[in-house]
N, C-alpha and C. Protein backbone atom coordinates (compact mmCIF):
# COMPACT_ATOMS: atom_id res chain seq x y z
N UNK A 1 117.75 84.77 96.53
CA UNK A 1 116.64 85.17 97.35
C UNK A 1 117.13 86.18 98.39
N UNK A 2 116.76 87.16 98.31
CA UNK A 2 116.54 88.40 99.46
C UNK A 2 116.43 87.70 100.52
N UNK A 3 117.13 87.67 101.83
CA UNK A 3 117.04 87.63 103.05
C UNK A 3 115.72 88.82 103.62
N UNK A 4 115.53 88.77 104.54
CA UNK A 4 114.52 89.83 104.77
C UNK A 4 114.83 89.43 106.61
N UNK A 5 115.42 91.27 106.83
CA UNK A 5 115.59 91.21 108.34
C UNK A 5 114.82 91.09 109.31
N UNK A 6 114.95 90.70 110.24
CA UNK A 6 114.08 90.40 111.31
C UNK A 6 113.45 91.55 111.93
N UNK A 7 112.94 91.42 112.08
CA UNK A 7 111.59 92.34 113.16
C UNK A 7 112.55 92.32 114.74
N UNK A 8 111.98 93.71 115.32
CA UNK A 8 112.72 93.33 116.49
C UNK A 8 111.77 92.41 117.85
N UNK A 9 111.00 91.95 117.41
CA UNK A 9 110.07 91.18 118.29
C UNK A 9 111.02 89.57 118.18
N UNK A 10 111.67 89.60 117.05
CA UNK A 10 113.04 88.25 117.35
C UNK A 10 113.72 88.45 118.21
N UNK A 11 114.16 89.60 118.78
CA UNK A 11 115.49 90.13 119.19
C UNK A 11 114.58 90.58 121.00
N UNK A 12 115.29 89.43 121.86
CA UNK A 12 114.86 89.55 122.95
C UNK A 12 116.21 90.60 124.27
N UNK A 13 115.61 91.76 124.62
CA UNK A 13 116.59 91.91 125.61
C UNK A 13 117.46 91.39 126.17
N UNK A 14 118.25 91.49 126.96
CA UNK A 14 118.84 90.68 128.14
C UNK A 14 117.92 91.42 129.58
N UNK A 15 117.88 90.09 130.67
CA UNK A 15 117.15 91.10 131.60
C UNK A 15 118.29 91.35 132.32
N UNK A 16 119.33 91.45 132.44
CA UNK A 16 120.69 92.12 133.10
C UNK A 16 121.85 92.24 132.32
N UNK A 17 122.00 93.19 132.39
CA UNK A 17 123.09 93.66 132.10
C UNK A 17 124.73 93.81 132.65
N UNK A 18 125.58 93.12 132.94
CA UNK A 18 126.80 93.88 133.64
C UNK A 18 127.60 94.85 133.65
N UNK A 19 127.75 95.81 134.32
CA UNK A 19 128.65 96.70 134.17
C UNK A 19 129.14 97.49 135.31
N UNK A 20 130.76 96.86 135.57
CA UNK A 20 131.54 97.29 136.50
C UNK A 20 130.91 96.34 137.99
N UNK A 21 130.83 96.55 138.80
CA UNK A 21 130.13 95.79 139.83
C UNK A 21 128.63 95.77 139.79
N UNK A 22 128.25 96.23 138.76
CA UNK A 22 126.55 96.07 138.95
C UNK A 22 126.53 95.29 137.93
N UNK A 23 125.12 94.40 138.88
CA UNK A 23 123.92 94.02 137.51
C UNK A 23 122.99 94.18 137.77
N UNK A 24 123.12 95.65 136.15
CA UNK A 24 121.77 96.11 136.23
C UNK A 24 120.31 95.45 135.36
N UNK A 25 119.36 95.40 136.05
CA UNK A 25 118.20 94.74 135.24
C UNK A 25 117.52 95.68 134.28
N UNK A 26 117.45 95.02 133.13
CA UNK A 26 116.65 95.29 132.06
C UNK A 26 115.18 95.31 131.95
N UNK A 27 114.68 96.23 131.10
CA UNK A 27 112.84 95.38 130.91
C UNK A 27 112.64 97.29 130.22
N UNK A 28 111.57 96.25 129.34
CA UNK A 28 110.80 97.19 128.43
C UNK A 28 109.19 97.99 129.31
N UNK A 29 109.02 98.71 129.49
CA UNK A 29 107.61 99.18 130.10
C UNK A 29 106.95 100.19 129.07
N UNK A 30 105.79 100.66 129.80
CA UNK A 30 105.03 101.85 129.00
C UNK A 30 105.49 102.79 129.64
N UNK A 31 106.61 103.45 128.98
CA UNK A 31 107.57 105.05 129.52
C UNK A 31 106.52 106.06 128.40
N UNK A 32 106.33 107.19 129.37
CA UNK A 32 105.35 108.26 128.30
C UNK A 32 106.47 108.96 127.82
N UNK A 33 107.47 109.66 128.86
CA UNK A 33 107.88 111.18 128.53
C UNK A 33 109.23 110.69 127.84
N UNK A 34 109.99 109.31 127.48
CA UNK A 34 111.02 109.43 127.13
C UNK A 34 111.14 108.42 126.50
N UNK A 35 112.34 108.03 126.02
CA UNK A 35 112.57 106.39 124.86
C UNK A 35 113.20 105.46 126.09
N UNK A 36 113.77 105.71 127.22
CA UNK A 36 114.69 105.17 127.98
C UNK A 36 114.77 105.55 129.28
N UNK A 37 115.39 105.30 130.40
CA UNK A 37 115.93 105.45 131.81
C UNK A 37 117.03 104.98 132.51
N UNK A 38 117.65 105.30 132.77
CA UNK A 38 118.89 104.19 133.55
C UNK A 38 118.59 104.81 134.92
N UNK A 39 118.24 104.39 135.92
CA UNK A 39 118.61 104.78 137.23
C UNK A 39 119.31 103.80 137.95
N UNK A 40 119.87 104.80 138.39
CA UNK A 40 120.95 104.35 139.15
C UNK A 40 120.96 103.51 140.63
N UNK A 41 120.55 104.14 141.72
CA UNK A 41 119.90 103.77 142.81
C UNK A 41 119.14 102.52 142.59
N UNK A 42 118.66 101.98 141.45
CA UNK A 42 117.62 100.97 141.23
C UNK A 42 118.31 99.83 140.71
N UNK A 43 119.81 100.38 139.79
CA UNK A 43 120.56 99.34 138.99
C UNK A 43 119.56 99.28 138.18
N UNK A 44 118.97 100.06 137.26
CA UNK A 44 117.81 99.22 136.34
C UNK A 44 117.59 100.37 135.21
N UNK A 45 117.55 99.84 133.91
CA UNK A 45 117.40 100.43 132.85
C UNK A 45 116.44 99.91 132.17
N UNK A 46 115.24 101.31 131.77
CA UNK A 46 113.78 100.99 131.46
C UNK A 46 113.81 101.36 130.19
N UNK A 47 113.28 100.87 129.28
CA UNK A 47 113.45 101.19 127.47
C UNK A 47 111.70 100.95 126.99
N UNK A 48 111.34 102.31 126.72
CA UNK A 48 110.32 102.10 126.04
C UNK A 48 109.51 101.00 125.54
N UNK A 49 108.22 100.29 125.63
CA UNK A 49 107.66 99.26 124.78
C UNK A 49 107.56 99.73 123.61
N UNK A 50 107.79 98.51 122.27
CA UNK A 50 107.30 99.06 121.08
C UNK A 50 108.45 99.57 120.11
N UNK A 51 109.40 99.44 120.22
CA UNK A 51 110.35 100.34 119.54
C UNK A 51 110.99 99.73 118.67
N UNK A 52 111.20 100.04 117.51
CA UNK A 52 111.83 98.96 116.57
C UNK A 52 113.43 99.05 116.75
N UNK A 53 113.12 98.07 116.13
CA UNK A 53 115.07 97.06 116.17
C UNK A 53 115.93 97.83 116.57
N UNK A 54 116.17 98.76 115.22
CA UNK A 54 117.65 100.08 115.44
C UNK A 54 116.72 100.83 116.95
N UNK A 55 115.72 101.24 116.80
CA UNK A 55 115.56 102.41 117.99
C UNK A 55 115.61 101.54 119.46
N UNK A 56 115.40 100.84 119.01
CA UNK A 56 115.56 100.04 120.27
C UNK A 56 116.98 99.69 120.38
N UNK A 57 118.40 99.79 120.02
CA UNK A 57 119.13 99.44 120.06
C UNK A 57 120.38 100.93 120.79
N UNK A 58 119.61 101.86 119.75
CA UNK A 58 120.03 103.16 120.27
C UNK A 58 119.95 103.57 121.57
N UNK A 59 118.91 103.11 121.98
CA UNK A 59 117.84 104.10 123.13
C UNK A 59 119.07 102.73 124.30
N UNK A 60 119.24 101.92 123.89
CA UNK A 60 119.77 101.08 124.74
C UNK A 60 121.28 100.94 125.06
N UNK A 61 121.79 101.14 123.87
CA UNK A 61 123.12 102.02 124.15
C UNK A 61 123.54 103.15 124.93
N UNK A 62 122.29 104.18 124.69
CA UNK A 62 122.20 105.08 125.41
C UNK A 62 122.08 104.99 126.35
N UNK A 63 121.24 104.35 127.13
CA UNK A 63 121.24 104.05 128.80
C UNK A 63 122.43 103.45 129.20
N UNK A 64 122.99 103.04 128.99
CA UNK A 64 124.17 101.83 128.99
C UNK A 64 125.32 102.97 129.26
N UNK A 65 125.32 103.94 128.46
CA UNK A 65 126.93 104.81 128.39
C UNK A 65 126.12 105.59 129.62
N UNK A 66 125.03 105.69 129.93
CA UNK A 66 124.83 106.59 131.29
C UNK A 66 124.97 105.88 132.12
N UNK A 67 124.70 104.46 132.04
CA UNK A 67 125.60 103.97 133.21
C UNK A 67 126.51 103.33 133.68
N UNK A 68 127.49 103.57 132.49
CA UNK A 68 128.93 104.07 132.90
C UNK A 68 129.47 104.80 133.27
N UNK A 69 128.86 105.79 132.90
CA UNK A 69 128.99 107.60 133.66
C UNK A 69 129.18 107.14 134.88
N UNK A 70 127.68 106.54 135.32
CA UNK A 70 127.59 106.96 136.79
C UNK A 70 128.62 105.46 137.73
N UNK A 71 128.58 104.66 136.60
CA UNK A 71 129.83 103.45 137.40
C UNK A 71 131.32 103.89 137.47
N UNK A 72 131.49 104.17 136.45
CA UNK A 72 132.85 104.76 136.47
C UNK A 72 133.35 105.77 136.79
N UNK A 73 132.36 106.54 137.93
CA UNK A 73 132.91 107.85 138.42
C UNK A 73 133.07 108.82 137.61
N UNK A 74 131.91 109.33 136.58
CA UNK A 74 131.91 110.02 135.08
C UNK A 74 131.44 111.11 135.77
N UNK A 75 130.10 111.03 136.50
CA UNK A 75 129.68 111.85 136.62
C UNK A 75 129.93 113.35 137.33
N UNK A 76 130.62 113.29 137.99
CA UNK A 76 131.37 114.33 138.44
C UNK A 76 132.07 115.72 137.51
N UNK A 77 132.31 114.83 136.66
CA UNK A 77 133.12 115.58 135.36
C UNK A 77 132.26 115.85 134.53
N UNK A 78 130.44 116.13 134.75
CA UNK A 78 129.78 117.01 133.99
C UNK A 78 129.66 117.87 134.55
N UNK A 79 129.23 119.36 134.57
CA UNK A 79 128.74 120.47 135.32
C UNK A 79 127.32 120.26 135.14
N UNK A 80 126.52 119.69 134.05
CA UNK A 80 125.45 119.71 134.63
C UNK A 80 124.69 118.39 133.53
N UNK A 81 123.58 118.06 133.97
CA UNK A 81 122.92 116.84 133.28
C UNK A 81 122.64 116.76 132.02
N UNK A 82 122.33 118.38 131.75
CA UNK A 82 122.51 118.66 130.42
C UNK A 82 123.39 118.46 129.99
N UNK A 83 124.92 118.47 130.57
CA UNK A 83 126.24 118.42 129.23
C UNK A 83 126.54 116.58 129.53
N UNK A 84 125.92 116.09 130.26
CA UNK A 84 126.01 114.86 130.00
C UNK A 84 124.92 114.53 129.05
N UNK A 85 124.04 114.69 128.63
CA UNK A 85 123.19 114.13 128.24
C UNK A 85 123.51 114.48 126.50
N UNK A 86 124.00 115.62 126.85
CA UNK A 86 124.71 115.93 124.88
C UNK A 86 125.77 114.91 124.58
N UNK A 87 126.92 114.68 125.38
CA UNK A 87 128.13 113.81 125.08
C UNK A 87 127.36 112.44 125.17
N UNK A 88 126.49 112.17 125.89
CA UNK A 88 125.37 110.30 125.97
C UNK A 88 125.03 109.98 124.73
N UNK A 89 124.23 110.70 124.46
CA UNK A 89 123.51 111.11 123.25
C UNK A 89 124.24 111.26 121.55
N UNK A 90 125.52 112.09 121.59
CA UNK A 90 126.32 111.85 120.61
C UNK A 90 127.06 110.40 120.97
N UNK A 91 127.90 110.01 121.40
CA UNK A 91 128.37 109.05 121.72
C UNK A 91 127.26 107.79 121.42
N UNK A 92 126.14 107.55 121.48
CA UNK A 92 125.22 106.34 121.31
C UNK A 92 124.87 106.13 120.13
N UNK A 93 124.18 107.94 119.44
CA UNK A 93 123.95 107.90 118.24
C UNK A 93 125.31 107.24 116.78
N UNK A 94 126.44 107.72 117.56
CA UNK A 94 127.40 107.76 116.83
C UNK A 94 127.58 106.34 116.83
N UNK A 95 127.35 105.06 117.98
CA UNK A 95 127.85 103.75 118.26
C UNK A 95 127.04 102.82 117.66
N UNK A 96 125.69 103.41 117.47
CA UNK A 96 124.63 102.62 116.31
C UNK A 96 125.03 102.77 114.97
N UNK A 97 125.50 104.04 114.68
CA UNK A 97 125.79 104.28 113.52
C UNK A 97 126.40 103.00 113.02
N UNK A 98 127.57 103.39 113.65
CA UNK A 98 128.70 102.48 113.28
C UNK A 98 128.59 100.88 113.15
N UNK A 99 127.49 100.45 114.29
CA UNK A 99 127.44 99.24 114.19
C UNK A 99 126.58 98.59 112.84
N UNK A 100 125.04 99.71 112.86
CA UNK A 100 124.55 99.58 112.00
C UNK A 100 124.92 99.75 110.80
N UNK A 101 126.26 99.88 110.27
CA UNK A 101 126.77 100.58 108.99
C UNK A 101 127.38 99.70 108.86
N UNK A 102 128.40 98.45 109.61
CA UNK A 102 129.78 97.83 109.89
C UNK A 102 129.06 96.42 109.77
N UNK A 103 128.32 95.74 109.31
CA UNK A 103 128.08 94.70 109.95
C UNK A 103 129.36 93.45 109.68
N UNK A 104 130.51 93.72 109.13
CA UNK A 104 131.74 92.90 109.48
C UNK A 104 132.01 93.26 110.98
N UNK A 105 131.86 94.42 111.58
CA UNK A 105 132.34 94.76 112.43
C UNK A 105 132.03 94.18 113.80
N UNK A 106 130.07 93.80 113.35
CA UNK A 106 129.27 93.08 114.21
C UNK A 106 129.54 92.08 114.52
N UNK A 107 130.04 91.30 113.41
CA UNK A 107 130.30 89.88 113.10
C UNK A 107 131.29 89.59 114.30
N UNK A 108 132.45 90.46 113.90
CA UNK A 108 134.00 90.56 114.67
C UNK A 108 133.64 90.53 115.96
N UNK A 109 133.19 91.55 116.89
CA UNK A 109 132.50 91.94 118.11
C UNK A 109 131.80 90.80 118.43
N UNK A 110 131.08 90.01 117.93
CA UNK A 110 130.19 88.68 118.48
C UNK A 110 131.00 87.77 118.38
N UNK A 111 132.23 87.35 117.88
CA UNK A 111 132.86 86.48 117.65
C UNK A 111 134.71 86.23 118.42
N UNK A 112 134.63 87.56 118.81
CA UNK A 112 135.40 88.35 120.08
C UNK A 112 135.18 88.52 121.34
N UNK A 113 134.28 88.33 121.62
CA UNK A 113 133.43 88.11 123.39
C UNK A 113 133.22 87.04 123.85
């Protein structure tokens, strides 16, 4: 029998996140102009309502490596938001890939933390 994957309505956020001395809070809203947000000043990363499993996983990675940027003193070392947002962006796309492609890898990673 075919397994049949879950919907991402199984798959509940975390409402915080840690990283570096912050915890930043999570939560899904109605965002028009984008898939995601991390601000900083707020500690809080906003992810689209509605988004399935993988896009929702992406878009969440993605906020996540932006705010490391801005925890780990990254940000400095862009010249501008734009060349961060190309290296965010490759870097996230590239980290779903992988996960989504690896699932030994998933396994390993959940069983390693």
């Amino acid at each position: 029998m075919k397994k049949i994957p879950p919907t991402h309505k199984e798959y509940i956020l975390p409402a915080t996140i840690k990283i570096g001395y912050q915890d930043i809070k999570v939560s899904e809203e109605d965002l028009v102009d984008s898939q995601g947000c991390y601000q900083a000043e707020l500690s809080k990363i906003r992810i689209k309502e509605g988004l399935d499993g993988r896009e929702q996983l992406n878009t969440v990675l993605h906020e996540i490596l932006h705010a490391i940027v801005y925890t780990y003193g990254l940000k400095k070392d862009f010249k501008t938001d734009e060349e961060e947002e190309k290296i965010v962006n490759a870097l996230g796309n590239g980290l779903t890939e992988v996960l989504v492609r690896n699932k030994e890898l998933v396994a390993f990673i959940g069983k390693s933390v």
